[in-house]
PDB file of N, CA and C in Angstrom:
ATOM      1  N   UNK A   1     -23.785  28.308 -96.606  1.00  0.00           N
ATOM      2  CA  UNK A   1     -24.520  29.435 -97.153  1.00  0.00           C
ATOM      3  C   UNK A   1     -25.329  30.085 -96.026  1.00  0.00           C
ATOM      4  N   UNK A   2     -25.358  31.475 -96.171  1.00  0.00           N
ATOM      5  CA  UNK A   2     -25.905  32.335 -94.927  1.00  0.00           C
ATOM      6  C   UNK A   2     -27.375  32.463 -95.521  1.00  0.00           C
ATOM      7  N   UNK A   3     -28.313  32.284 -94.398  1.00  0.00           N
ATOM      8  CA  UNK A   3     -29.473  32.755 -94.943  1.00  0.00           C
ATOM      9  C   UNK A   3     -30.180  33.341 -93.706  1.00  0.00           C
ATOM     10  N   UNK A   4     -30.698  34.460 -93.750  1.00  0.00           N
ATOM     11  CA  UNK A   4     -31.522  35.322 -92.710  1.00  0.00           C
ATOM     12  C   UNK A   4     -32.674  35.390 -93.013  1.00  0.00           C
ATOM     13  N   UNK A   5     -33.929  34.844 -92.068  1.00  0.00           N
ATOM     14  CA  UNK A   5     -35.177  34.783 -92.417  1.00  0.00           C
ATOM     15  C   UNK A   5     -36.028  35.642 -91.275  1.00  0.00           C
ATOM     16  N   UNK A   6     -36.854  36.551 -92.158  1.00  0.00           N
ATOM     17  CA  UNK A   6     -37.474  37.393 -90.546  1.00  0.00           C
ATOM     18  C   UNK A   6     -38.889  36.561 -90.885  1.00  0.00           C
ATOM     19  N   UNK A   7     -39.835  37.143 -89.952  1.00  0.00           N
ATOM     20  CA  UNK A   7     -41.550  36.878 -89.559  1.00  0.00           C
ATOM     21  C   UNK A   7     -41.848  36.979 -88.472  1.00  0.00           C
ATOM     22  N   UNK A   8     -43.205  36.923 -89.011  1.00  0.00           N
ATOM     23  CA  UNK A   8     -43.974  37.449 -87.791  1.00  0.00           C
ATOM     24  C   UNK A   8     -44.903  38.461 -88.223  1.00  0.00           C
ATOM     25  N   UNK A   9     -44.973  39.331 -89.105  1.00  0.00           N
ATOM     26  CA  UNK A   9     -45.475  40.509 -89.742  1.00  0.00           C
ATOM     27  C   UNK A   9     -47.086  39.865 -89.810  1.00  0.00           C
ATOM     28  N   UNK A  10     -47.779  41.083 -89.798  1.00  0.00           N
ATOM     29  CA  UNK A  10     -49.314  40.804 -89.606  1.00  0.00           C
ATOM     30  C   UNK A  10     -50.111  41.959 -89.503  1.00  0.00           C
ATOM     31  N   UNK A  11     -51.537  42.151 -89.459  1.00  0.00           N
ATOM     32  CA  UNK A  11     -51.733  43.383 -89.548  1.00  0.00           C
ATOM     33  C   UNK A  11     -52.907  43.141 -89.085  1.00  0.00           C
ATOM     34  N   UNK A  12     -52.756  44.759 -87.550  1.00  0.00           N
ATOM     35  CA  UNK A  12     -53.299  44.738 -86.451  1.00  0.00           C
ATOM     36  C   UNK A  12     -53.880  45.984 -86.375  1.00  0.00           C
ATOM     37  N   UNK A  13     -54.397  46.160 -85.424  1.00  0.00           N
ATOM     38  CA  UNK A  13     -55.339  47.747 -84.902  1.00  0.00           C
ATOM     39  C   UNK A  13     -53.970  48.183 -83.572  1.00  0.00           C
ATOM     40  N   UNK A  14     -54.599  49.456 -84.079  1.00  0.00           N
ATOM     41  CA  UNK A  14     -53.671  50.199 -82.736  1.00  0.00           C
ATOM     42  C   UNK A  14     -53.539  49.777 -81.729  1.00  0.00           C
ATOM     43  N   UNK A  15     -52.598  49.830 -80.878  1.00  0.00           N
ATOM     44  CA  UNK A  15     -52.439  49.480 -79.791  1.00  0.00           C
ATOM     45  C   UNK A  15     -52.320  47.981 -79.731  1.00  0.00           C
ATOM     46  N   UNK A  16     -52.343  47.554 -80.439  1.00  0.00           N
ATOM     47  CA  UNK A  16     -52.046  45.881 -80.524  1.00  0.00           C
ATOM     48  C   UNK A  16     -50.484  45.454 -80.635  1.00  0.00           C
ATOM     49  N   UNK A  17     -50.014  43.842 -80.531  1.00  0.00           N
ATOM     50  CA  UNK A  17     -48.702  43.691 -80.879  1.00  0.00           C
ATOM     51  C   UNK A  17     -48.547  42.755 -81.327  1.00  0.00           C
ATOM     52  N   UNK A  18     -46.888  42.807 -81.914  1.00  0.00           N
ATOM     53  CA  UNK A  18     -46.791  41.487 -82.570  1.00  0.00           C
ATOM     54  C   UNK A  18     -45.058  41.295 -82.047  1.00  0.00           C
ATOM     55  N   UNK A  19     -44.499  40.047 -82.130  1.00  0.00           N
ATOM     56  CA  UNK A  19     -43.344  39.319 -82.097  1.00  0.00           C
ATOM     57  C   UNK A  19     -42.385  39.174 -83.678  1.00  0.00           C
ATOM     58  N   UNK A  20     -41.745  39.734 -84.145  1.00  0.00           N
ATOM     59  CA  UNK A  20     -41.358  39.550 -85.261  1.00  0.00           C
ATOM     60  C   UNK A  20     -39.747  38.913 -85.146  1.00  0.00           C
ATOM     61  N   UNK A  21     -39.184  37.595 -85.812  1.00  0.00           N
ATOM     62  CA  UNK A  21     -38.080  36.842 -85.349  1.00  0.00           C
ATOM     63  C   UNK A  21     -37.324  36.673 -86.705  1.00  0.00           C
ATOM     64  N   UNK A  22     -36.407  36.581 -86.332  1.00  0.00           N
ATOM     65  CA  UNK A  22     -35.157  36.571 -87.572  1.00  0.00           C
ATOM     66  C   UNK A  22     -34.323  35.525 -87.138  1.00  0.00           C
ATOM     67  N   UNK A  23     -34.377  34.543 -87.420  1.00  0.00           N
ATOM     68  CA  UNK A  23     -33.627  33.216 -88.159  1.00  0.00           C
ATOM     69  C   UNK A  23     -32.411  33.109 -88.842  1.00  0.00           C
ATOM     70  N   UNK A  24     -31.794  33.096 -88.366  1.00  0.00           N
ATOM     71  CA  UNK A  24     -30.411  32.509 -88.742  1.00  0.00           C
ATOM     72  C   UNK A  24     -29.880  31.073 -89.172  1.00  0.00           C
ATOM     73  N   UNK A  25     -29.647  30.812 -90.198  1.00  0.00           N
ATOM     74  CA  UNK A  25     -28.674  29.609 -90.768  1.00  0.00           C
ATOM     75  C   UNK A  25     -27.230  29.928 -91.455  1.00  0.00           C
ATOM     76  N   UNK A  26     -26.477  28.801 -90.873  1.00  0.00           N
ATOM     77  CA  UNK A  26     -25.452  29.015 -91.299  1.00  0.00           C
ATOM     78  C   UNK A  26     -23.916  30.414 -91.111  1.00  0.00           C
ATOM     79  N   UNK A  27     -24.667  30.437 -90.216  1.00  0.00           N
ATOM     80  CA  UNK A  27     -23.455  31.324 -89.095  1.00  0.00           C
ATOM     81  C   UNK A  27     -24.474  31.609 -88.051  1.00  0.00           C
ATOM     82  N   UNK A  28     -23.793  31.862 -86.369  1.00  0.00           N
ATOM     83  CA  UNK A  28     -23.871  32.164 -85.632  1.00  0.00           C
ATOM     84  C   UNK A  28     -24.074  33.005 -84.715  1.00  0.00           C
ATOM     85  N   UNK A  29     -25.101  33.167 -84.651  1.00  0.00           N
ATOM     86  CA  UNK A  29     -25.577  34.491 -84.401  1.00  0.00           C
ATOM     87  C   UNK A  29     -24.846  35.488 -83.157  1.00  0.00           C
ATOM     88  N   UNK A  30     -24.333  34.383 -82.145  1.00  0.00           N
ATOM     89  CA  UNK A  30     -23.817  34.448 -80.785  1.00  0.00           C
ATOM     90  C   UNK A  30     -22.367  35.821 -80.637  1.00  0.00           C
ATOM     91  N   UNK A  31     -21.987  35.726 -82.333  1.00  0.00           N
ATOM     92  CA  UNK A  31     -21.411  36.360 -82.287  1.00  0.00           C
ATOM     93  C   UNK A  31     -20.668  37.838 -82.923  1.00  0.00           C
ATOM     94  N   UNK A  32     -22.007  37.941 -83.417  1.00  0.00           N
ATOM     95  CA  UNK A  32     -22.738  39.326 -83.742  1.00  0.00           C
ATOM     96  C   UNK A  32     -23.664  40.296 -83.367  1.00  0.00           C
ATOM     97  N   UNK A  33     -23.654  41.213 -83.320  1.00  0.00           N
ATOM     98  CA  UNK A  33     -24.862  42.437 -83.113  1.00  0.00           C
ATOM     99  C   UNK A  33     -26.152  42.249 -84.272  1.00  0.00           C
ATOM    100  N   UNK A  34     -27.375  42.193 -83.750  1.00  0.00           N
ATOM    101  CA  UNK A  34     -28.354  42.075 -84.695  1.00  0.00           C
ATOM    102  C   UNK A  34     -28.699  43.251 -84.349  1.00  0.00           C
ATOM    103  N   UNK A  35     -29.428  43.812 -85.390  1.00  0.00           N
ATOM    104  CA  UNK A  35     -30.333  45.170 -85.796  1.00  0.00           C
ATOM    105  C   UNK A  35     -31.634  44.818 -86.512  1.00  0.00           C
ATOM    106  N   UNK A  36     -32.729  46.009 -86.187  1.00  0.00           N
ATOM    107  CA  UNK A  36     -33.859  45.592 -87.132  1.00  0.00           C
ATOM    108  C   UNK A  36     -33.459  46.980 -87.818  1.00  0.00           C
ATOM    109  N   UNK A  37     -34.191  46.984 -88.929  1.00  0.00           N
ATOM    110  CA  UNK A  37     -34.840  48.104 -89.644  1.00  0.00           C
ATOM    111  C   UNK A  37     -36.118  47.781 -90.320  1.00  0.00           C
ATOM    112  N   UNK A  38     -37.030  49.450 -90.406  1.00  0.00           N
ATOM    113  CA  UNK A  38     -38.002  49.320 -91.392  1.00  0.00           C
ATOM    114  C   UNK A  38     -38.100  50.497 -92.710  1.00  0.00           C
ATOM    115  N   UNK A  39     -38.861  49.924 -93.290  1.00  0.00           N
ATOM    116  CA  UNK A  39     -39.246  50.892 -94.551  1.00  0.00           C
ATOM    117  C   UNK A  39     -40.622  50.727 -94.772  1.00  0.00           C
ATOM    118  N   UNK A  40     -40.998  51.982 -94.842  1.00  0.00           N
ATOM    119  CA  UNK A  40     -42.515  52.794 -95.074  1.00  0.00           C
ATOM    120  C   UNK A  40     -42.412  52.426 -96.222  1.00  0.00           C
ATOM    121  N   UNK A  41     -43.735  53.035 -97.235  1.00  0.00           N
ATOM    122  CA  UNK A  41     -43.733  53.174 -98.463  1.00  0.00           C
ATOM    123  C   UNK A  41     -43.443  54.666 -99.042  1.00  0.00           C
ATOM    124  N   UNK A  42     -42.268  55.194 -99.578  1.00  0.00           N
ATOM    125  CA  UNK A  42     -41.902  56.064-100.007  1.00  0.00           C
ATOM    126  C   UNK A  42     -40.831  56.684 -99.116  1.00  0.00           C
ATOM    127  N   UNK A  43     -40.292  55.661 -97.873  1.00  0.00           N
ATOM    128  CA  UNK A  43     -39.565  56.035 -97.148  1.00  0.00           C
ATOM    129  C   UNK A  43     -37.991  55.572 -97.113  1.00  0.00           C
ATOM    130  N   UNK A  44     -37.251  56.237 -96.700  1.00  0.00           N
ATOM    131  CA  UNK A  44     -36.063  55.668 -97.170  1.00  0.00           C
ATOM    132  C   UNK A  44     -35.685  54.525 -95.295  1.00  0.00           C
ATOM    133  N   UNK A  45     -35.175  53.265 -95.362  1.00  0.00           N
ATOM    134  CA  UNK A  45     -35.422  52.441 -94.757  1.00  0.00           C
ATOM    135  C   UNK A  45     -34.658  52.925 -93.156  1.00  0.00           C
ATOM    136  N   UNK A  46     -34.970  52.785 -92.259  1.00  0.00           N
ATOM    137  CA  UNK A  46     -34.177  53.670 -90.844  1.00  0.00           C
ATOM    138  C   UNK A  46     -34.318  52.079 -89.792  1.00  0.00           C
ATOM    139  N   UNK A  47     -33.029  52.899 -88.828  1.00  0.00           N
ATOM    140  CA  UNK A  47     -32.799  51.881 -87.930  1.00  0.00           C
ATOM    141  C   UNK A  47     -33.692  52.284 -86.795  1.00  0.00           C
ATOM    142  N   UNK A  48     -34.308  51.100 -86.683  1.00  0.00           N
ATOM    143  CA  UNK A  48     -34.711  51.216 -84.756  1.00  0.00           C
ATOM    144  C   UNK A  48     -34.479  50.256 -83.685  1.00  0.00           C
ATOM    145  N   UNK A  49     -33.143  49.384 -83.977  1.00  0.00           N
ATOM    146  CA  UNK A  49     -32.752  48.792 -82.617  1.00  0.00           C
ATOM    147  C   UNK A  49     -31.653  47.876 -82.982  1.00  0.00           C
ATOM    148  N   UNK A  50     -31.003  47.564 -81.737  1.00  0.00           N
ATOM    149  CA  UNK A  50     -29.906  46.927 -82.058  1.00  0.00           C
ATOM    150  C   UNK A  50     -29.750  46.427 -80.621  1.00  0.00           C
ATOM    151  N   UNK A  51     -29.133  44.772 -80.588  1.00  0.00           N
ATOM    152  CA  UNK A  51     -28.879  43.999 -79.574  1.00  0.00           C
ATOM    153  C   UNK A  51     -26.946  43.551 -79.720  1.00  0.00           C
ATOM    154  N   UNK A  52     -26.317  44.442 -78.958  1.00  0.00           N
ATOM    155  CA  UNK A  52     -24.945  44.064 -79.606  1.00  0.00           C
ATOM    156  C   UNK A  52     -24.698  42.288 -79.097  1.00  0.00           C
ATOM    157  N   UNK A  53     -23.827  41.362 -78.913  1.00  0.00           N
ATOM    158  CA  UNK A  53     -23.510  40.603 -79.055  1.00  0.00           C
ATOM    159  C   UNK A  53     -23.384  39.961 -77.504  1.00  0.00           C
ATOM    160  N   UNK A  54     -23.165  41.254 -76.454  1.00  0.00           N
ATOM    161  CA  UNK A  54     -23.104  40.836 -75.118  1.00  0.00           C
ATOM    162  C   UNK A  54     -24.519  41.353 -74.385  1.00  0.00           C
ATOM    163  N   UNK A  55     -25.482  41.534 -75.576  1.00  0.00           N
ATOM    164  CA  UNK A  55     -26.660  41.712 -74.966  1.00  0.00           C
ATOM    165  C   UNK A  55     -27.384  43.109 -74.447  1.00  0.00           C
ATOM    166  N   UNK A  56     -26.190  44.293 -75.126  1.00  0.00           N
ATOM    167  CA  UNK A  56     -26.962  45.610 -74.572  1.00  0.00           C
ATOM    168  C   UNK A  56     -27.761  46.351 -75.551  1.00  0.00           C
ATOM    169  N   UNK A  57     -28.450  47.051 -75.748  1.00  0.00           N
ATOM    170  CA  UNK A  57     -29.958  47.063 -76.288  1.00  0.00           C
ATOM    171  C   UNK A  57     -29.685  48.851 -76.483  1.00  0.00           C
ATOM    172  N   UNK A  58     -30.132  49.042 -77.707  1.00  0.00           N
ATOM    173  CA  UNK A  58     -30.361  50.395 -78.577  1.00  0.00           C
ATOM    174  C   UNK A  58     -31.701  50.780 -78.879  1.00  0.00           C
ATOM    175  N   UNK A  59     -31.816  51.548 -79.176  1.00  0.00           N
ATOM    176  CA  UNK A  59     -33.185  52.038 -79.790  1.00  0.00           C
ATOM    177  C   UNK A  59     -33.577  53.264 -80.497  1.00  0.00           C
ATOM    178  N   UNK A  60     -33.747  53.101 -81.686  1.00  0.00           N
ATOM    179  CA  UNK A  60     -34.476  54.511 -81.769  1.00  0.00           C
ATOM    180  C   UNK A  60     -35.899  55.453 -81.076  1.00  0.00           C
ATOM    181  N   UNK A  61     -35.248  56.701 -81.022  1.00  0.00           N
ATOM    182  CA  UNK A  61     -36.356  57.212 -80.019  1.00  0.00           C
ATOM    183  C   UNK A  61     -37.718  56.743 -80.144  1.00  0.00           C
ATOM    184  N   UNK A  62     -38.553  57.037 -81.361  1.00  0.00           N
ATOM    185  CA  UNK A  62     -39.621  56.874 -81.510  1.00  0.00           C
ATOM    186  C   UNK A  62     -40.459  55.018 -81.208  1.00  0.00           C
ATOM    187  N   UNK A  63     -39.262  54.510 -80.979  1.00  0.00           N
ATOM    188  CA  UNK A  63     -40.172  52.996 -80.314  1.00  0.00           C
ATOM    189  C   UNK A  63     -39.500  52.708 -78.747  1.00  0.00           C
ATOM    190  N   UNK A  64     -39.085  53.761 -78.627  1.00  0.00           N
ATOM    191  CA  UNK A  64     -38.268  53.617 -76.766  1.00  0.00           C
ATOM    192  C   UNK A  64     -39.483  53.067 -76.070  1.00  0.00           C
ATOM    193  N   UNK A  65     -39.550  52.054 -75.461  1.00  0.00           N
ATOM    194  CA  UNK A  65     -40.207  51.938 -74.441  1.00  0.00           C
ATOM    195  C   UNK A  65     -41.702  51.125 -74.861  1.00  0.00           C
ATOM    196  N   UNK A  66     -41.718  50.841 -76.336  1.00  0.00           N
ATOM    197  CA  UNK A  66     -43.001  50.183 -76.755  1.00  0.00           C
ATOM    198  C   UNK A  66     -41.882  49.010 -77.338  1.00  0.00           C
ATOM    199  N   UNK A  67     -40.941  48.728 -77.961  1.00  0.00           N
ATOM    200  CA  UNK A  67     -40.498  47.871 -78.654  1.00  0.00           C
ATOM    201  C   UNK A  67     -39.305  47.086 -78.496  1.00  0.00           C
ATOM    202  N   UNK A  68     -39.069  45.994 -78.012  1.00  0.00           N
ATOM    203  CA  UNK A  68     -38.376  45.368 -76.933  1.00  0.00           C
ATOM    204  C   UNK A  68     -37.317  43.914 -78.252  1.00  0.00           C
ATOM    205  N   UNK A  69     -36.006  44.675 -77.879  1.00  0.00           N
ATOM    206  CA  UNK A  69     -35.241  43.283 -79.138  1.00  0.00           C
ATOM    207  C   UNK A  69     -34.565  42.419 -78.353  1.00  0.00           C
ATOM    208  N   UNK A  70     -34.593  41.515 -78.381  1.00  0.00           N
ATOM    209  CA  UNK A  70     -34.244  40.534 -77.523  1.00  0.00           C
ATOM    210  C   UNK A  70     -33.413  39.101 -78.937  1.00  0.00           C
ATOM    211  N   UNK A  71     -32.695  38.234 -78.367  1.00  0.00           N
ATOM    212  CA  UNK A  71     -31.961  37.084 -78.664  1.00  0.00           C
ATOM    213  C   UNK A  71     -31.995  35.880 -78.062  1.00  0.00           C
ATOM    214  N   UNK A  72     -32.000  34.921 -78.608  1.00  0.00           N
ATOM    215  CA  UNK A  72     -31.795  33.527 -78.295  1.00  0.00           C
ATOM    216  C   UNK A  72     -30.677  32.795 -78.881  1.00  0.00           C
ATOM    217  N   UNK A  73     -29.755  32.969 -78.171  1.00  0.00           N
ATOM    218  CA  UNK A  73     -28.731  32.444 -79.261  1.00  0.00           C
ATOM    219  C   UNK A  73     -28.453  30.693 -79.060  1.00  0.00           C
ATOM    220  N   UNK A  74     -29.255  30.438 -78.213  1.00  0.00           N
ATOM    221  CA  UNK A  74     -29.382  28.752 -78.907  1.00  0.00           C
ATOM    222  C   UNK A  74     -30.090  28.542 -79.526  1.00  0.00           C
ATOM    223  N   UNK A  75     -30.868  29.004 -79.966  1.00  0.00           N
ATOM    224  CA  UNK A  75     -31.748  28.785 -81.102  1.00  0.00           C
ATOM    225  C   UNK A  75     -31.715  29.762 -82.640  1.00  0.00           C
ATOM    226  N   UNK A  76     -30.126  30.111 -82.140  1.00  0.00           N
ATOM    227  CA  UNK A  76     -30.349  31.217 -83.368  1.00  0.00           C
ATOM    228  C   UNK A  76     -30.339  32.367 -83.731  1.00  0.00           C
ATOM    229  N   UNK A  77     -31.512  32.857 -83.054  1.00  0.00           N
ATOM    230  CA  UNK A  77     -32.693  33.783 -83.394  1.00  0.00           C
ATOM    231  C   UNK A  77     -32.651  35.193 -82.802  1.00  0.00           C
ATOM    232  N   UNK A  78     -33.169  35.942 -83.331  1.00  0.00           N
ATOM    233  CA  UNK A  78     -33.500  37.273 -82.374  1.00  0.00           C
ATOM    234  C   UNK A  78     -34.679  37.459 -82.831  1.00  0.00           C
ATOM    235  N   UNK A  79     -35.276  38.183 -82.025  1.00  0.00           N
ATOM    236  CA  UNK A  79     -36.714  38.861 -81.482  1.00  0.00           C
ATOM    237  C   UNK A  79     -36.486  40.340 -81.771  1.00  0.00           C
ATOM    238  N   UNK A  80     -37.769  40.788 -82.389  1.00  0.00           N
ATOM    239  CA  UNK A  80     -38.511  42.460 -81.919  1.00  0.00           C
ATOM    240  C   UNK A  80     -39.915  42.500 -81.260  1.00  0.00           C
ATOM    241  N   UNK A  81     -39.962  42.702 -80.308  1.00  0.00           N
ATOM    242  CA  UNK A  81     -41.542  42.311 -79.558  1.00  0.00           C
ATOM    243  C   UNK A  81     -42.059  43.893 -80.319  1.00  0.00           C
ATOM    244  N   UNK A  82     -43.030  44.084 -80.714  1.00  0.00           N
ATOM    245  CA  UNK A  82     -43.497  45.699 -81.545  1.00  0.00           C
ATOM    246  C   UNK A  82     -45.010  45.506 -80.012  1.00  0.00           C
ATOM    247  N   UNK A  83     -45.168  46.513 -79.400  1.00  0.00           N
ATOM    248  CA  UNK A  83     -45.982  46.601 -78.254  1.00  0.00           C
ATOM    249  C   UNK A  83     -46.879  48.315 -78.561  1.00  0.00           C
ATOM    250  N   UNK A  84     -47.991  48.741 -78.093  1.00  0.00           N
ATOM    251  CA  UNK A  84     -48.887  49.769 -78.513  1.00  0.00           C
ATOM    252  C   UNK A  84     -48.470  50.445 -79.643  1.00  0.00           C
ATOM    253  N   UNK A  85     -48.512  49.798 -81.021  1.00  0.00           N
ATOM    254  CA  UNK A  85     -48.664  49.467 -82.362  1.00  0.00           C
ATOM    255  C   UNK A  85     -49.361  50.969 -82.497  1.00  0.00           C
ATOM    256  N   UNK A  86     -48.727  51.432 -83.932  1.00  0.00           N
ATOM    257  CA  UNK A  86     -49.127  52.685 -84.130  1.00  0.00           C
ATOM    258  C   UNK A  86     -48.990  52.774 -85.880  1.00  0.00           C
ATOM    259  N   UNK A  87     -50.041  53.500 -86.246  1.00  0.00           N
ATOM    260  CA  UNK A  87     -50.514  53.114 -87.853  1.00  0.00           C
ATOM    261  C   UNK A  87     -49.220  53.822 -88.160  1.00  0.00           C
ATOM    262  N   UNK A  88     -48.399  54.571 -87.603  1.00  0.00           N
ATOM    263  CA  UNK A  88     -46.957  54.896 -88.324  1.00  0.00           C
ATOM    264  C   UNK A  88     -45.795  54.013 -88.588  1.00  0.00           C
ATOM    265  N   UNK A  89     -45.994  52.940 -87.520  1.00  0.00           N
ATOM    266  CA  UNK A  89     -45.522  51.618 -87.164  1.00  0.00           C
ATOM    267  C   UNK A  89     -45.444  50.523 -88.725  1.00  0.00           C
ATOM    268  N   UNK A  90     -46.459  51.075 -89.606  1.00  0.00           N
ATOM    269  CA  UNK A  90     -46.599  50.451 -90.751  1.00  0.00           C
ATOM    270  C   UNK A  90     -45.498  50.856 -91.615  1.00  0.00           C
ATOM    271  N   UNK A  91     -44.602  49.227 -91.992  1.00  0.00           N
ATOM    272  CA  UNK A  91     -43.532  49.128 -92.806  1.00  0.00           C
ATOM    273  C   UNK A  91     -43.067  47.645 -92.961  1.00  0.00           C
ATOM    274  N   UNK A  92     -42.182  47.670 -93.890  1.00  0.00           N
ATOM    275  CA  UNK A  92     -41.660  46.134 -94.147  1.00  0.00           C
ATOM    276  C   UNK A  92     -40.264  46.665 -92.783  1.00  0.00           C
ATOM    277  N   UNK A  93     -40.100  45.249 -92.157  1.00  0.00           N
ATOM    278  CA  UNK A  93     -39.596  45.295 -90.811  1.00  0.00           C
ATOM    279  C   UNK A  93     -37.924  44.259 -91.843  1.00  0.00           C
ATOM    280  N   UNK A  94     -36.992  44.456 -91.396  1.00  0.00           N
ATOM    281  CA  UNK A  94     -35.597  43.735 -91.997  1.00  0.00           C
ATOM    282  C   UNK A  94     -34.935  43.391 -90.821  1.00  0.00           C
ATOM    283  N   UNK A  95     -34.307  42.185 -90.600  1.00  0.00           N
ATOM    284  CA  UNK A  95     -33.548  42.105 -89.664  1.00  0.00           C
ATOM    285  C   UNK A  95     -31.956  41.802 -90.345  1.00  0.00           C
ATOM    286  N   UNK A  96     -30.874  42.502 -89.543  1.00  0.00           N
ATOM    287  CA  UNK A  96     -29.833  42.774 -90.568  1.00  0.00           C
ATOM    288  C   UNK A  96     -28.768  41.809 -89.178  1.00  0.00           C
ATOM    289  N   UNK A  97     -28.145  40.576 -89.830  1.00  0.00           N
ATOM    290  CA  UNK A  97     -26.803  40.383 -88.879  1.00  0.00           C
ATOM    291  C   UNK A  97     -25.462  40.043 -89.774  1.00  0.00           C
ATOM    292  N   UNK A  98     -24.924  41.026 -88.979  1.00  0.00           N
ATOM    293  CA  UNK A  98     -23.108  41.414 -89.731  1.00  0.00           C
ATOM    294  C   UNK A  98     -23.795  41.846 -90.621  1.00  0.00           C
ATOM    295  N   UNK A  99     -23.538  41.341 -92.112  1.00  0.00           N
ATOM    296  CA  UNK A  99     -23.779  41.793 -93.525  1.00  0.00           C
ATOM    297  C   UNK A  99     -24.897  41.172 -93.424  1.00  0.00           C
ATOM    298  N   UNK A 100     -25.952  40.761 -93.729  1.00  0.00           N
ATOM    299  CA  UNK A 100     -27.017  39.423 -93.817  1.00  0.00           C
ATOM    300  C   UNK A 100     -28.424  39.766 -93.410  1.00  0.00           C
ATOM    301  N   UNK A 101     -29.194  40.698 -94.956  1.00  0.00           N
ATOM    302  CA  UNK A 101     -30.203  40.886 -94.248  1.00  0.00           C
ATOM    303  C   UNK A 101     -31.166  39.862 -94.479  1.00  0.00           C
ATOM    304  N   UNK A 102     -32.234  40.154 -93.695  1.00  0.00           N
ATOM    305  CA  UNK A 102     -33.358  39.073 -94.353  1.00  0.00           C
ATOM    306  C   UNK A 102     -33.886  39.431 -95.389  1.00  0.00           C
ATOM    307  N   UNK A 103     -35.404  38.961 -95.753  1.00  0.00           N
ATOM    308  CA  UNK A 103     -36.210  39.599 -96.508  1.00  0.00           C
ATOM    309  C   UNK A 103     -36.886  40.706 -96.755  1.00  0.00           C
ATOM    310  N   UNK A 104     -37.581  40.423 -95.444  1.00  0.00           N
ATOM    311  CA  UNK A 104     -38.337  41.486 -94.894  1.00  0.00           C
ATOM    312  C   UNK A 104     -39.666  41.130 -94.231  1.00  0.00           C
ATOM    313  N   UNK A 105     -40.816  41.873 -93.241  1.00  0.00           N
ATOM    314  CA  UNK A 105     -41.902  41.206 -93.560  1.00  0.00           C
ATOM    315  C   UNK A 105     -42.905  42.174 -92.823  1.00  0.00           C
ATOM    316  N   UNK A 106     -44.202  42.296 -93.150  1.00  0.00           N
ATOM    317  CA  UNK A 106     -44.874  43.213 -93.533  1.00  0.00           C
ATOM    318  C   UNK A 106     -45.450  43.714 -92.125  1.00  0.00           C
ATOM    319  N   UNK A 107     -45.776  44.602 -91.765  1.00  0.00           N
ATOM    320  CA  UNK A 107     -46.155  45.081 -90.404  1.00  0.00           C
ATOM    321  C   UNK A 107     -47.357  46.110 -90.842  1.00  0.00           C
ATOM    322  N   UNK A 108     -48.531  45.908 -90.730  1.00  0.00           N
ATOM    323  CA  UNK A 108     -49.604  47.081 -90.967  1.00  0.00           C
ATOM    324  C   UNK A 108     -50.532  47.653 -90.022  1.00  0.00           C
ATOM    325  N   UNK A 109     -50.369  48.363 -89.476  1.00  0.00           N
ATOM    326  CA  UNK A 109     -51.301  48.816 -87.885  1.00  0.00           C
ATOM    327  C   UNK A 109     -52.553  49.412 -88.829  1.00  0.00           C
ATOM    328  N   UNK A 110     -53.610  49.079 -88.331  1.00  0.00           N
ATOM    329  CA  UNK A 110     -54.683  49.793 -89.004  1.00  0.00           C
ATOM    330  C   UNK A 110     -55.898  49.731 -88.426  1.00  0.00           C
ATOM    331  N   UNK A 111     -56.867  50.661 -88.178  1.00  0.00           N
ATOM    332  CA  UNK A 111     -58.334  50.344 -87.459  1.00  0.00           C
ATOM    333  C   UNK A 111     -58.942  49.662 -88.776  1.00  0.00           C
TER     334      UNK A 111
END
């Protein structure tokens, strides 16, 4: 049974960061492309990154250069490092591999 688990979600002041990781059981991550996505509240859910399988790295414009996705595939896992955090930044964060999303988990930038 496949199960995808994200975290890390927390809620910070601007310019702050967080590490958010997605967990894999039961298939292999090594040999898939992971993606994150988020969803606002009232927003319909959008992609902002993707690590294909040999390690080359996507992004949507608006986190170019603040938000860094990275993999561990002995352990599994992939990474979204979220870096100078921005109250727009606030959304439930999904990490999606092949078909297999996670849950979700909560990201709130706020003074």
């Amino acid at each position: 049974q496949v199960q995808v688990v994200d975290s890390g979600g927390d809620s910070v002041q601007p310019g702050g960061s967080l590490r958010l990781s997605c967990a894999a059981s039961g298939m292999i991550i090594s040999n898939y492309d992971v993606q994150w996505y988020r969803q606002a509240p009232g927003n319909q859910r959008e992609w902002i990154a993707r690590i294909s399988a040999n390690s080359n790295r996507y992004y949507r414009d608006s986190v170019k250069g603040r938000f860094i996705i990275s993999r561990d595939n002995a352990k599994n896992t992939a990474y979204l490092q979220l870096n100078s955090l921005k109250p727009v930044d606030t959304a439930v964060y999904y990490c999606l591999i092949h078909s297999f999303w996670g849950q979700g988990t909560q990201v709130t930038v706020s003074s």
